[in-house]
Structures are given as structure tokens and as C-alpha cells.
C-alpha atoms as a PDB file:
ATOM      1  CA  UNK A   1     -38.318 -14.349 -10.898  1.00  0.00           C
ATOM      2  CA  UNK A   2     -40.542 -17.176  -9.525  1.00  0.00           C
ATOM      3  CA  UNK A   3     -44.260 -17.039 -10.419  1.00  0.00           C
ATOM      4  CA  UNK A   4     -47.274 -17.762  -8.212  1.00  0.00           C
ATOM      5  CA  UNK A   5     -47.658 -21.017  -7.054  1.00  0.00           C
ATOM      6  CA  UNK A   6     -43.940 -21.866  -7.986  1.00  0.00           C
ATOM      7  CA  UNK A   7     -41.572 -22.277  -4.769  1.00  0.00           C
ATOM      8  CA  UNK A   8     -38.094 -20.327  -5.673  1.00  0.00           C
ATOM      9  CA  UNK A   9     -35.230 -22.991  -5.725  1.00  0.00           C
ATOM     10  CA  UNK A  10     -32.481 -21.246  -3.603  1.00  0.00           C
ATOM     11  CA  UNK A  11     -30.529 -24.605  -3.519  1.00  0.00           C
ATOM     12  CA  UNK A  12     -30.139 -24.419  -7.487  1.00  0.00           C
ATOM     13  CA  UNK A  13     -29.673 -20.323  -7.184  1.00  0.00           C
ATOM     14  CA  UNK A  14     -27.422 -20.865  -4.393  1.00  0.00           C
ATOM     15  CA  UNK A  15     -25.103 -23.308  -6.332  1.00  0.00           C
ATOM     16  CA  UNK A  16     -25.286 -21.448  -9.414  1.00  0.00           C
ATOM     17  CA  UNK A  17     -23.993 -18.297  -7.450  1.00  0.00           C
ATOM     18  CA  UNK A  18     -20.990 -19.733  -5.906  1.00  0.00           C
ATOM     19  CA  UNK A  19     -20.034 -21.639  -9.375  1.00  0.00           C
ATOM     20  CA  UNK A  20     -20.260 -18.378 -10.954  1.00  0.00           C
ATOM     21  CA  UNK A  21     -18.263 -16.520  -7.947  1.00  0.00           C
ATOM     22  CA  UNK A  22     -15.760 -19.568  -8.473  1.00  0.00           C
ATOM     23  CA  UNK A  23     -14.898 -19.446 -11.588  1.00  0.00           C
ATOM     24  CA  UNK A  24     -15.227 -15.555 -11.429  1.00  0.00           C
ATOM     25  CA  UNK A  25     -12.177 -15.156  -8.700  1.00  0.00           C
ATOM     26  CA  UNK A  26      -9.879 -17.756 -10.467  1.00  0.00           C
ATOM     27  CA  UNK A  27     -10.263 -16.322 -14.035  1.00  0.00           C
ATOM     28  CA  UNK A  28     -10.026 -12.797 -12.955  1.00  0.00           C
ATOM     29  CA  UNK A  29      -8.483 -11.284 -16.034  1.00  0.00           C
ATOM     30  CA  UNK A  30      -7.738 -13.034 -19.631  1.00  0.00           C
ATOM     31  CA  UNK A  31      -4.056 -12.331 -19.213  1.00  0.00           C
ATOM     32  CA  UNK A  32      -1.628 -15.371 -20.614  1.00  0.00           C
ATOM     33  CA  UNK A  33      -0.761 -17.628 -18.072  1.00  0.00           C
ATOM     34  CA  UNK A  34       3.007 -17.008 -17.535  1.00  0.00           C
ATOM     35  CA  UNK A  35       1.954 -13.446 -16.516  1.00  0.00           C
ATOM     36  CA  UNK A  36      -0.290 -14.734 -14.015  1.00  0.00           C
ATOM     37  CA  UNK A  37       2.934 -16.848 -12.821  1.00  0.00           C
ATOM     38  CA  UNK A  38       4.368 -13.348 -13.190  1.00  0.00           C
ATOM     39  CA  UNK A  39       1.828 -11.828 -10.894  1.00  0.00           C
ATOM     40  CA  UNK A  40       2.086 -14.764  -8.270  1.00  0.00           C
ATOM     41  CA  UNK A  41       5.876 -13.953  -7.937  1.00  0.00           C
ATOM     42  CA  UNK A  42       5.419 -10.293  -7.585  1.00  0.00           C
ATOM     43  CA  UNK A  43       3.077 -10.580  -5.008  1.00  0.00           C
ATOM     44  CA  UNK A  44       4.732 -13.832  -3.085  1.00  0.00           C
ATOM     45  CA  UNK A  45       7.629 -11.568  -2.423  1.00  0.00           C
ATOM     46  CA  UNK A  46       5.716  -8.447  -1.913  1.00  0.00           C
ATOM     47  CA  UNK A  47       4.253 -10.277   1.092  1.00  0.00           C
ATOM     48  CA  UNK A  48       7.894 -10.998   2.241  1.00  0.00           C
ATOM     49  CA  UNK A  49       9.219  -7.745   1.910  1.00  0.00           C
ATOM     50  CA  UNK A  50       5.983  -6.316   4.499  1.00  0.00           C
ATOM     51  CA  UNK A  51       7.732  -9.173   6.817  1.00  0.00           C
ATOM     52  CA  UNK A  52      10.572  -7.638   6.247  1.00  0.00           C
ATOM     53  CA  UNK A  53       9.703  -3.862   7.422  1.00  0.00           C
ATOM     54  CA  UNK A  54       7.499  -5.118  10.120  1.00  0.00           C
ATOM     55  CA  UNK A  55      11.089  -6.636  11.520  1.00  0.00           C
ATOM     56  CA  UNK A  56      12.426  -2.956  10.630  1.00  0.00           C
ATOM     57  CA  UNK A  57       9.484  -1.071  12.602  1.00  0.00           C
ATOM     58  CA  UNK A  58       9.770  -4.173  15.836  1.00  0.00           C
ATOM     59  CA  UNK A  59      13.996  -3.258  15.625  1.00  0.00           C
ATOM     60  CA  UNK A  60      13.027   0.661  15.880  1.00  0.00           C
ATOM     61  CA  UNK A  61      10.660   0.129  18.335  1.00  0.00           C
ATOM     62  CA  UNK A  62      12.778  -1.784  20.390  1.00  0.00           C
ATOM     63  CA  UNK A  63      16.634  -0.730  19.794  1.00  0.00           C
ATOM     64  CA  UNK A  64      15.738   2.776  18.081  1.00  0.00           C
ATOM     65  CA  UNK A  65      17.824   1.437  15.006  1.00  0.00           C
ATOM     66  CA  UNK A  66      15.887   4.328  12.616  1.00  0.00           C
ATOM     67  CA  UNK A  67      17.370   7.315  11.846  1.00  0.00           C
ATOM     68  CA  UNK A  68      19.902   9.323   9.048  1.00  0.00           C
ATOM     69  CA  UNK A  69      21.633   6.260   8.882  1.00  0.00           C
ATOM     70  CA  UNK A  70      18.149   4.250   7.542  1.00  0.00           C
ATOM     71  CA  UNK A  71      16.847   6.819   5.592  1.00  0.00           C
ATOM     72  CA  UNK A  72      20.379   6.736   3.547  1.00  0.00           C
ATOM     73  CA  UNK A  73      20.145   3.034   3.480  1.00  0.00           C
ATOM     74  CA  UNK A  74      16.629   2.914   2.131  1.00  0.00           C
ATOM     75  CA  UNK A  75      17.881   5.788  -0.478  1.00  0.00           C
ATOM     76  CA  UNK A  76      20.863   3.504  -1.610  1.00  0.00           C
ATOM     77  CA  UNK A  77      19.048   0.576  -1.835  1.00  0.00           C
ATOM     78  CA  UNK A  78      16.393   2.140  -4.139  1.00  0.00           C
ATOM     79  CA  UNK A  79      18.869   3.533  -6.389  1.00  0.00           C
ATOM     80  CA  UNK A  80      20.568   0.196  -6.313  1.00  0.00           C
ATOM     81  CA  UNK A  81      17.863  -1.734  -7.403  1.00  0.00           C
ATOM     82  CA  UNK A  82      17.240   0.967  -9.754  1.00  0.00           C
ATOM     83  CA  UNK A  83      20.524   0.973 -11.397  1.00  0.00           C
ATOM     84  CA  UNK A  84      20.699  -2.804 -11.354  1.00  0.00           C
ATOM     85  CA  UNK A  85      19.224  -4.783 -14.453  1.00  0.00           C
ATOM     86  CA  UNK A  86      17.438  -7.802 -13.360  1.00  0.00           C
ATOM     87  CA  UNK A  87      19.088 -11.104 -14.449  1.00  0.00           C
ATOM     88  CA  UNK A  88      18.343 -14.346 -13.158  1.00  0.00           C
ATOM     89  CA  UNK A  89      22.211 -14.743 -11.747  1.00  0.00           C
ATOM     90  CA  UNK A  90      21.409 -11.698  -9.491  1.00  0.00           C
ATOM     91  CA  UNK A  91      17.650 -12.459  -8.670  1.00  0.00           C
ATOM     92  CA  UNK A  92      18.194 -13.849  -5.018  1.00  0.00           C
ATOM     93  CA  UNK A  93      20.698 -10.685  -4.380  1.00  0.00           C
ATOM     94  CA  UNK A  94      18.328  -8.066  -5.919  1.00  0.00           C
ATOM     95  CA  UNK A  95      15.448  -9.534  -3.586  1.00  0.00           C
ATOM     96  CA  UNK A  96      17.821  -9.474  -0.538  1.00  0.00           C
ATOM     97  CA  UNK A  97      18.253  -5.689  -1.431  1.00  0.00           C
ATOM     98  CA  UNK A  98      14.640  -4.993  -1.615  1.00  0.00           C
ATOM     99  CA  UNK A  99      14.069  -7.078   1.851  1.00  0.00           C
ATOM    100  CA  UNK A 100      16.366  -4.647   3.102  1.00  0.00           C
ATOM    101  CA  UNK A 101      15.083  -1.655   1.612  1.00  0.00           C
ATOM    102  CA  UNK A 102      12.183  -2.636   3.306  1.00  0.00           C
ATOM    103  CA  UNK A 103      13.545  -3.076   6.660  1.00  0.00           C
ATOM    104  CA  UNK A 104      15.355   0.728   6.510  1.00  0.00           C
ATOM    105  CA  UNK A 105      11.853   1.932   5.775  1.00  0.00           C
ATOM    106  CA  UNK A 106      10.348   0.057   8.600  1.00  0.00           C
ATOM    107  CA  UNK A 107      13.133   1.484  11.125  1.00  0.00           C
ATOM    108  CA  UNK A 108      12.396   5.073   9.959  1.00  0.00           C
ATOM    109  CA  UNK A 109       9.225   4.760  10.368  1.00  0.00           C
ATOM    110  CA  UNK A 110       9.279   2.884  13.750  1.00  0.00           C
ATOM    111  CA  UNK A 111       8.157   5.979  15.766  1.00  0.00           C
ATOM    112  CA  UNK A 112       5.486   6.659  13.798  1.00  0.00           C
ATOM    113  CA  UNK A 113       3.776   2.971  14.493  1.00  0.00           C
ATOM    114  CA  UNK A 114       5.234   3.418  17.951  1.00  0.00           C
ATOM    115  CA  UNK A 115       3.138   6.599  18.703  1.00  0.00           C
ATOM    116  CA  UNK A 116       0.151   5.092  17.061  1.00  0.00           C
ATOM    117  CA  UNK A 117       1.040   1.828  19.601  1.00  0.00           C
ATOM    118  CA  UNK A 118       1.287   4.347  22.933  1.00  0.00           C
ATOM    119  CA  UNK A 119      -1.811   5.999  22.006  1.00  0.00           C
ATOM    120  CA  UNK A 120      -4.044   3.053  21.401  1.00  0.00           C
ATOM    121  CA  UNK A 121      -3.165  -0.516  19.866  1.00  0.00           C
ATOM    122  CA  UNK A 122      -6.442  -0.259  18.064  1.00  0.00           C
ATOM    123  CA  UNK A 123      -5.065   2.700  16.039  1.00  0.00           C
ATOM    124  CA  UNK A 124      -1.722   0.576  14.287  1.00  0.00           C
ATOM    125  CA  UNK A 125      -4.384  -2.862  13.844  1.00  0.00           C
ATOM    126  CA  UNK A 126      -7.417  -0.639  12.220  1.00  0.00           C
ATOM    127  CA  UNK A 127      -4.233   0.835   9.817  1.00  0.00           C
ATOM    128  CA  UNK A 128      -3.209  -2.339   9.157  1.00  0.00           C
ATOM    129  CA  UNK A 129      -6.320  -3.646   8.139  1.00  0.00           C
ATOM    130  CA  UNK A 130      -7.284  -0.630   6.234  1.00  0.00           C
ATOM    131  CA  UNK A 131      -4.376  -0.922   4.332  1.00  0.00           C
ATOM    132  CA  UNK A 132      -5.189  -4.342   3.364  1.00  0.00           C
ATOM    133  CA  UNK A 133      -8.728  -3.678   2.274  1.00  0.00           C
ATOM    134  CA  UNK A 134      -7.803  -0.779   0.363  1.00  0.00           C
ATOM    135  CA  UNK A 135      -4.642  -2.082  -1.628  1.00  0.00           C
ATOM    136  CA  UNK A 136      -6.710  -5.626  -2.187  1.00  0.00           C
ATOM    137  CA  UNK A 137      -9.523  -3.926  -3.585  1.00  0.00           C
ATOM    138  CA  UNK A 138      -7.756  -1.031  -5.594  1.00  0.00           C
ATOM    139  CA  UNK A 139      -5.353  -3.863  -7.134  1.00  0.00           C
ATOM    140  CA  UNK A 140      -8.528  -6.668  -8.087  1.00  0.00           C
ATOM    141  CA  UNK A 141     -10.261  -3.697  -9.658  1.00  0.00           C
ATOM    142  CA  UNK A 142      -7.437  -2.405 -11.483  1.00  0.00           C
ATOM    143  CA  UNK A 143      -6.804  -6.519 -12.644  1.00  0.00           C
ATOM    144  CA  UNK A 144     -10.150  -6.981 -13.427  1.00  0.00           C
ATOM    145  CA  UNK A 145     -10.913  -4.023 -15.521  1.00  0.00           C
ATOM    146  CA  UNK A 146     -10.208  -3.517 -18.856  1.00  0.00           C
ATOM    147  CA  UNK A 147      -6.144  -3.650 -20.000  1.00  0.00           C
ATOM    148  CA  UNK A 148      -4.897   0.085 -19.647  1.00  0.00           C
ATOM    149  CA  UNK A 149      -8.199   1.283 -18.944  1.00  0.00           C
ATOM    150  CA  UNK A 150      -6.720   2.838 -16.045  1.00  0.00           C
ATOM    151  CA  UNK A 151      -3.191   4.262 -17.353  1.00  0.00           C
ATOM    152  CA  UNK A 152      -4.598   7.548 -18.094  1.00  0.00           C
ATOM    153  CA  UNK A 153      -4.513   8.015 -14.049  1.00  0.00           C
ATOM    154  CA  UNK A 154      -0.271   8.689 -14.576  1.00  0.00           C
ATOM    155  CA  UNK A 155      -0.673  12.210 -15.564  1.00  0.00           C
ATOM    156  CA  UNK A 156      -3.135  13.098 -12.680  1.00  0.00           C
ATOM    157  CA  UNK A 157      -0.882  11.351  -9.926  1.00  0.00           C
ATOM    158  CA  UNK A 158       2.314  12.707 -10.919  1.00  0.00           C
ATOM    159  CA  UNK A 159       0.578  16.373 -11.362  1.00  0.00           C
ATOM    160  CA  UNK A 160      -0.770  15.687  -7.465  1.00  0.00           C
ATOM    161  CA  UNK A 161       2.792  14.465  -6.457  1.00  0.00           C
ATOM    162  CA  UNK A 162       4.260  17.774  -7.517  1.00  0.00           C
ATOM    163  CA  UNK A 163       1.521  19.965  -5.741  1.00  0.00           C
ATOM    164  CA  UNK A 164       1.902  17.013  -2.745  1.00  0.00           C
ATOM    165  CA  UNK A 165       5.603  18.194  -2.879  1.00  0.00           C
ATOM    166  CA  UNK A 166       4.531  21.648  -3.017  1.00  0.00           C
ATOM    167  CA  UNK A 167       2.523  21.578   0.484  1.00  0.00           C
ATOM    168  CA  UNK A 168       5.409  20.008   1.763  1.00  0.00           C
ATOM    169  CA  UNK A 169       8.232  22.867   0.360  1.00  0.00           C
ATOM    170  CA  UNK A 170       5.099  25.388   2.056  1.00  0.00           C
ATOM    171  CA  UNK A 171       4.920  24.053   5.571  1.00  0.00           C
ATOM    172  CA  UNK A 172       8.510  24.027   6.046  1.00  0.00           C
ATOM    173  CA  UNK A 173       8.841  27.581   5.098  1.00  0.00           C
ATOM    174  CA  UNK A 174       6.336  28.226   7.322  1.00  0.00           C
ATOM    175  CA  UNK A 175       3.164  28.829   5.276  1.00  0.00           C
ATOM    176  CA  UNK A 176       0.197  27.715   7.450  1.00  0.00           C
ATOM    177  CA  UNK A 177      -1.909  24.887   5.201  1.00  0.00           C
ATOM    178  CA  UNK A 178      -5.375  23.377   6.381  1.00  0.00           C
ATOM    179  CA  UNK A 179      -5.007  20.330   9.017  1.00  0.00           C
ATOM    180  CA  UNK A 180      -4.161  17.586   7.689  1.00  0.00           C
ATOM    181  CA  UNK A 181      -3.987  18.353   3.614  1.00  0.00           C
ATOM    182  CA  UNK A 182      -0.939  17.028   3.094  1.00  0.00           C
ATOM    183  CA  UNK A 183      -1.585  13.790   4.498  1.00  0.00           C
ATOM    184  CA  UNK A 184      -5.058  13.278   3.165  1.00  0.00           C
ATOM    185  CA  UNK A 185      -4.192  14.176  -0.441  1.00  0.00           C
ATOM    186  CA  UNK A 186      -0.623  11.831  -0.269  1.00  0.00           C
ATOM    187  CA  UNK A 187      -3.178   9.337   0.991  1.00  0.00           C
ATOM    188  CA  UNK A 188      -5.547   9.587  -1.975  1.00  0.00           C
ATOM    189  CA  UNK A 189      -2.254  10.152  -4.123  1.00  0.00           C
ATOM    190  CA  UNK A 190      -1.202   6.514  -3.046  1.00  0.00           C
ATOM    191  CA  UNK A 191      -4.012   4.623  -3.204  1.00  0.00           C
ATOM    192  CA  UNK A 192      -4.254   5.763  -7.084  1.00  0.00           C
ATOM    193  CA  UNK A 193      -0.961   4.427  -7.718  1.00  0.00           C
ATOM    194  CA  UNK A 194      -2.090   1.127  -6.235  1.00  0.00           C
ATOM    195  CA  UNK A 195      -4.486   0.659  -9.204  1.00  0.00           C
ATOM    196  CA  UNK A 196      -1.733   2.684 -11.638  1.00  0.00           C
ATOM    197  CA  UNK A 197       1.242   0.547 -10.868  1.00  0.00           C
ATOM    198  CA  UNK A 198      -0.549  -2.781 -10.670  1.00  0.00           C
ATOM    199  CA  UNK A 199      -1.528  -2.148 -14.410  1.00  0.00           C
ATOM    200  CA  UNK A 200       1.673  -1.007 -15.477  1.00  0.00           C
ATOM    201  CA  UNK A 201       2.898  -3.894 -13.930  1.00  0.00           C
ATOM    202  CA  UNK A 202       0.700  -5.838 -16.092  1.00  0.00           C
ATOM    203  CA  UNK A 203       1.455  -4.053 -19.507  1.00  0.00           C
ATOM    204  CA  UNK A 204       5.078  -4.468 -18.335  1.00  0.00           C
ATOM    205  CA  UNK A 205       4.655  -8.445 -18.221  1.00  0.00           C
ATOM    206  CA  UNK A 206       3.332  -8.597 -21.433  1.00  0.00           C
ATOM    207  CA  UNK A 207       5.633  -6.796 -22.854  1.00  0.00           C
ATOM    208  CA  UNK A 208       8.450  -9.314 -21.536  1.00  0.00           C
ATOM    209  CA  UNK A 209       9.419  -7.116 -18.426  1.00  0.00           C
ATOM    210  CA  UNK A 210       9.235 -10.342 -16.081  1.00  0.00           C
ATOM    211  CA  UNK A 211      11.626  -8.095 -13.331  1.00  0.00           C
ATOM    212  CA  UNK A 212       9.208  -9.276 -10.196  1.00  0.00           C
ATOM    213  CA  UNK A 213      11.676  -7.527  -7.903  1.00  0.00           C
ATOM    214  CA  UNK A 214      11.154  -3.871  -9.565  1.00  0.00           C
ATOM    215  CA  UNK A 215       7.706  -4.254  -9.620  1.00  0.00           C
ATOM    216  CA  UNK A 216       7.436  -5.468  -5.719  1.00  0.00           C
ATOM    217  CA  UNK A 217       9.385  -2.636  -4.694  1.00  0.00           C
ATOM    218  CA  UNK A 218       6.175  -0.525  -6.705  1.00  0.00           C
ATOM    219  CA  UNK A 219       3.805  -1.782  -5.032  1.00  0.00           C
ATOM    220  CA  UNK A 220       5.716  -1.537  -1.440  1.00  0.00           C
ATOM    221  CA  UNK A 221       6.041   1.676  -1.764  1.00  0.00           C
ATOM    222  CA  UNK A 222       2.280   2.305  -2.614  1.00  0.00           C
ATOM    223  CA  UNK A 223       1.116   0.287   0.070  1.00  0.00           C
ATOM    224  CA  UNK A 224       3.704   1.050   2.991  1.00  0.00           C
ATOM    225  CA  UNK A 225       2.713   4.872   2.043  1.00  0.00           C
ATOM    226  CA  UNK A 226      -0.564   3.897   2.657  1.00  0.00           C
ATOM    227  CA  UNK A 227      -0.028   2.129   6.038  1.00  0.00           C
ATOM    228  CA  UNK A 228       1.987   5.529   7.100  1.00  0.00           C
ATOM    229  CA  UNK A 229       0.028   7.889   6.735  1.00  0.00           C
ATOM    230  CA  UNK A 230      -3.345   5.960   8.130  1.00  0.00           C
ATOM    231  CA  UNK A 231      -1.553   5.781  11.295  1.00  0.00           C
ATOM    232  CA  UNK A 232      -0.864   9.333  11.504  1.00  0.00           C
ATOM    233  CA  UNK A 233      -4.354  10.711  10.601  1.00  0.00           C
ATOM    234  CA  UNK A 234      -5.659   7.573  13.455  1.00  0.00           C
ATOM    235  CA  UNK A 235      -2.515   8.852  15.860  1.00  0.00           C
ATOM    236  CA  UNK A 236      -3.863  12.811  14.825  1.00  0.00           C
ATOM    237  CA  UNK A 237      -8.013  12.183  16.003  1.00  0.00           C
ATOM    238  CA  UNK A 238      -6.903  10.179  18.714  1.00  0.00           C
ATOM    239  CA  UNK A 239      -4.804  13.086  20.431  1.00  0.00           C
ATOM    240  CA  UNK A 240      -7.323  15.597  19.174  1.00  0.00           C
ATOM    241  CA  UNK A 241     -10.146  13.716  21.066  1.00  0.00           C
ATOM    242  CA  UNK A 242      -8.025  12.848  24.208  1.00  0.00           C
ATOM    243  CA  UNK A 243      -7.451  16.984  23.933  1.00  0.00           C
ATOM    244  CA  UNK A 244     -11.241  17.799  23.856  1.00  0.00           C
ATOM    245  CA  UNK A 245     -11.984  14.878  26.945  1.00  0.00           C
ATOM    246  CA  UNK A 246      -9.587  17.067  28.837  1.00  0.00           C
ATOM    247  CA  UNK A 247     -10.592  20.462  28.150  1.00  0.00           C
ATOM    248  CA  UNK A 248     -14.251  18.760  28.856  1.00  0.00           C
ATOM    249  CA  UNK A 249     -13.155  17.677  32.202  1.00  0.00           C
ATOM    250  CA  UNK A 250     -11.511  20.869  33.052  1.00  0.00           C
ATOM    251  CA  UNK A 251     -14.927  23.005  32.139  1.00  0.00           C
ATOM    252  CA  UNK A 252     -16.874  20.277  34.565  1.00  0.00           C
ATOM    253  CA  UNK A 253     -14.028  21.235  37.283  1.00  0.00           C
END
């Protein structure tokens, strides 16, 4: 605090501030360094596989690729990769699996975006940058924050899962469910596994797990999940508020 009669330096505060911030972002965590390579990798290729389904959602948009035969490929795939143990002869193959994993996810979900795109452009670019936001900031805080300090959060996702699977057994029997549950609690669901899985991920490192494929193919999930279902509760409000406009315009009529 400056005292009277004493100007406050901001030039020395300011420097101070950003040398601090500095060395804050690039020493986020004291994890060993060839987990941080670890880390790098995972999220290097996690960035190529969201190429990788954007292609898939452009191909459904514009040749209708998705369908049974996309959702079986994205099944196959997972189990693939799943059954598969990582070895460095296979590494380039495994990540060519999980690029197209990727894509069969983005074809299935191509009419999803594409609704989302008909209604209003804004709707797929404010998901898409919501998405960003929220699986940047959920995976710094879970890297920043004490090691396992968020682990505990396994138990309470995977007892949400199974009643998120439960709403979902419901509404196709028929039972009627508030608006919009579902996709608000797999939405909160996913975003916990962001922080989950990105620790895991880092226990997993240390522990000599160094499979960077696997551990993309976590996060994907998490954040495509994320990306999904943001579009439908945008696509959802926009259609509800184009449906008030008109029954506004018909009351002025």
C-alpha cells in the first residue's frame, strides 16, 4: 500500500505482475518433466483428432456419410483401441484409429451441428467457444491443484452416469422427464470428467502409463460430449424463442 506523499510505482508493480504470471503459467504443476513431455503429446494429438471430427461433421454435412454404419465404426474403433496395448511399433496405427474414431463421431453427429448451422451460425461458434473455455479451464484447474485432490470426483460421475443412463432408459419408454434434464445433467456429468480424466491422466504418467493415444481418446470424448450437447440446448432456446416470436406475431394479427 503506498503512503501519503509516496507516488505508487505501477511500472515496478506492473513488471512484478507479469514476471510472476510468467513464471506462474510455465511452471504450472511440479510434475517431472517427461510427464510434462507426456502431457504435450496427449494434447498435440488431442488437437488433431478435433481436426479430425470436424472433417467427420463437414463429410455429414455435405455427403450425409453419418449413420448405423458410423456409429458401428466409432464402436469398433473404441474397442480396438481398447483391446490394443500401446507399443511404440503400433503408435502411428493406434493414432490413425483414434483419428478415425474421431471422424465416425463427427459424421454421427453431423446433423446435430447442421441444425445448430440452419438455425443460426452463431449457435455452432458460441458452442465451440464454450467448449474451449470450459475444457481449458476445468483441465488448468485440475493441473494446477493439488495431485489427486480431485479423484474423489470418480464415484460421483459414474453414480450420475448411471442415473444419466436412467433418464435415458425413461424417455424412451415413454416416461415424461423435465425439459431438458438429460442434457443439462450429461453436460455437468462431462465437464467433471474433464477435470477427473485429466488427473488420472496425470497419476497414470507417473506411474509409467506414457499411452498418449488412450488418454487423447479420454479427453475427446469429454470434450466432444461437451461440444454436443451445447449445441443442442443453443439449437433447443433458439427454436423455443423463434416459437414464442411467432405465437407473438399471431396474437398482434
Amino acid at each position: 500500500m503506498a503512503t501519503a506523499g509516496v507516488p505508487f510505482d505501477f511500472g515496478s508493480f506492473r513488471s512484478s505482475f507479469e514476471k510472476v504470471s510468467r513464471q506462474s503459467l510455465l511452471n504450472l504443476t511440479d510434475l517431472p518433466l517427461d510427464v510434462k513431455r507426456h502431457l504435450s503429446n496427449v494434447y498435440c494429438l488431442l488437437c488433431a483428432v478435433v481436426a479430425a471430427a470436424a472433417a467427420g461433421i463437414a463429410s455429414d454435412i455435405y455427403f450425409r456419410l453419418g449413420g448405423t454404419l458410423t456409429h458401428l465404426g466409432a464402436l469398433f474403433t473404441v474397442m480396438w483401441l481398447g483391446a490394443t496395448p500401446a507399443t511404440k511399433s503400433n503408435q502411428r496405427s493406434r493414432s490413425a484409429v483414434l483419428a478415425a474414431t474421431a471422424f465416425f463421431q463427427g459424421c454421427s453427429a453431423g446433423q446435430i451441428v447442421n441444425l445448430g448451422l440452419e438455425l443460426n451460425p452463431m449457435i455452432v461458434l458460441s458452442a465451440l467457444a464454450g467448449t474451449s473455455i470450459c475444457f481449458a479451464c476445468f483441465s488448468l484447474a485440475a493441473l494446477v491443484s493439488k495431485r489427486r485432490s480431485f479423484l474423489y470426483l470418480g464415484g460421483m460421475l459414474s453414480s450420475a452416469a448411471t442415473v444419466l443412463l436412467g433418464l435415458h432408459l425413461a424417455a424412451m419408454f415413454g416416461m415424461a422427464l423435465p425439459a431438458g434434464l438429460s442434457l443439462y445433467l450429461g453436460l455437468a456429468i462431462f465437464m467433471g470428467y474433464v477435470v477427473f480424466d485429466t488427473q488420472v491422466i496425470v497419476e497414470r504418467a507417473i506411474q509409467g502409463d506414457r499411452d498418449h493415444v488412450r488418454h487423447s481418446l479420454d479427453l475427446f470424448q469429454d470434450l466432444f460430449a461437451i461440444f454436443i450437447r451445447l449445441v443442442i440446448i443453443m439449437s433447443r432456446s433458439e427454436m423455443e424463442q423463434r416459437r414464442r416470436q411467432e405465437q407473438q406475431r399471431r396474437r398482434e394479427k
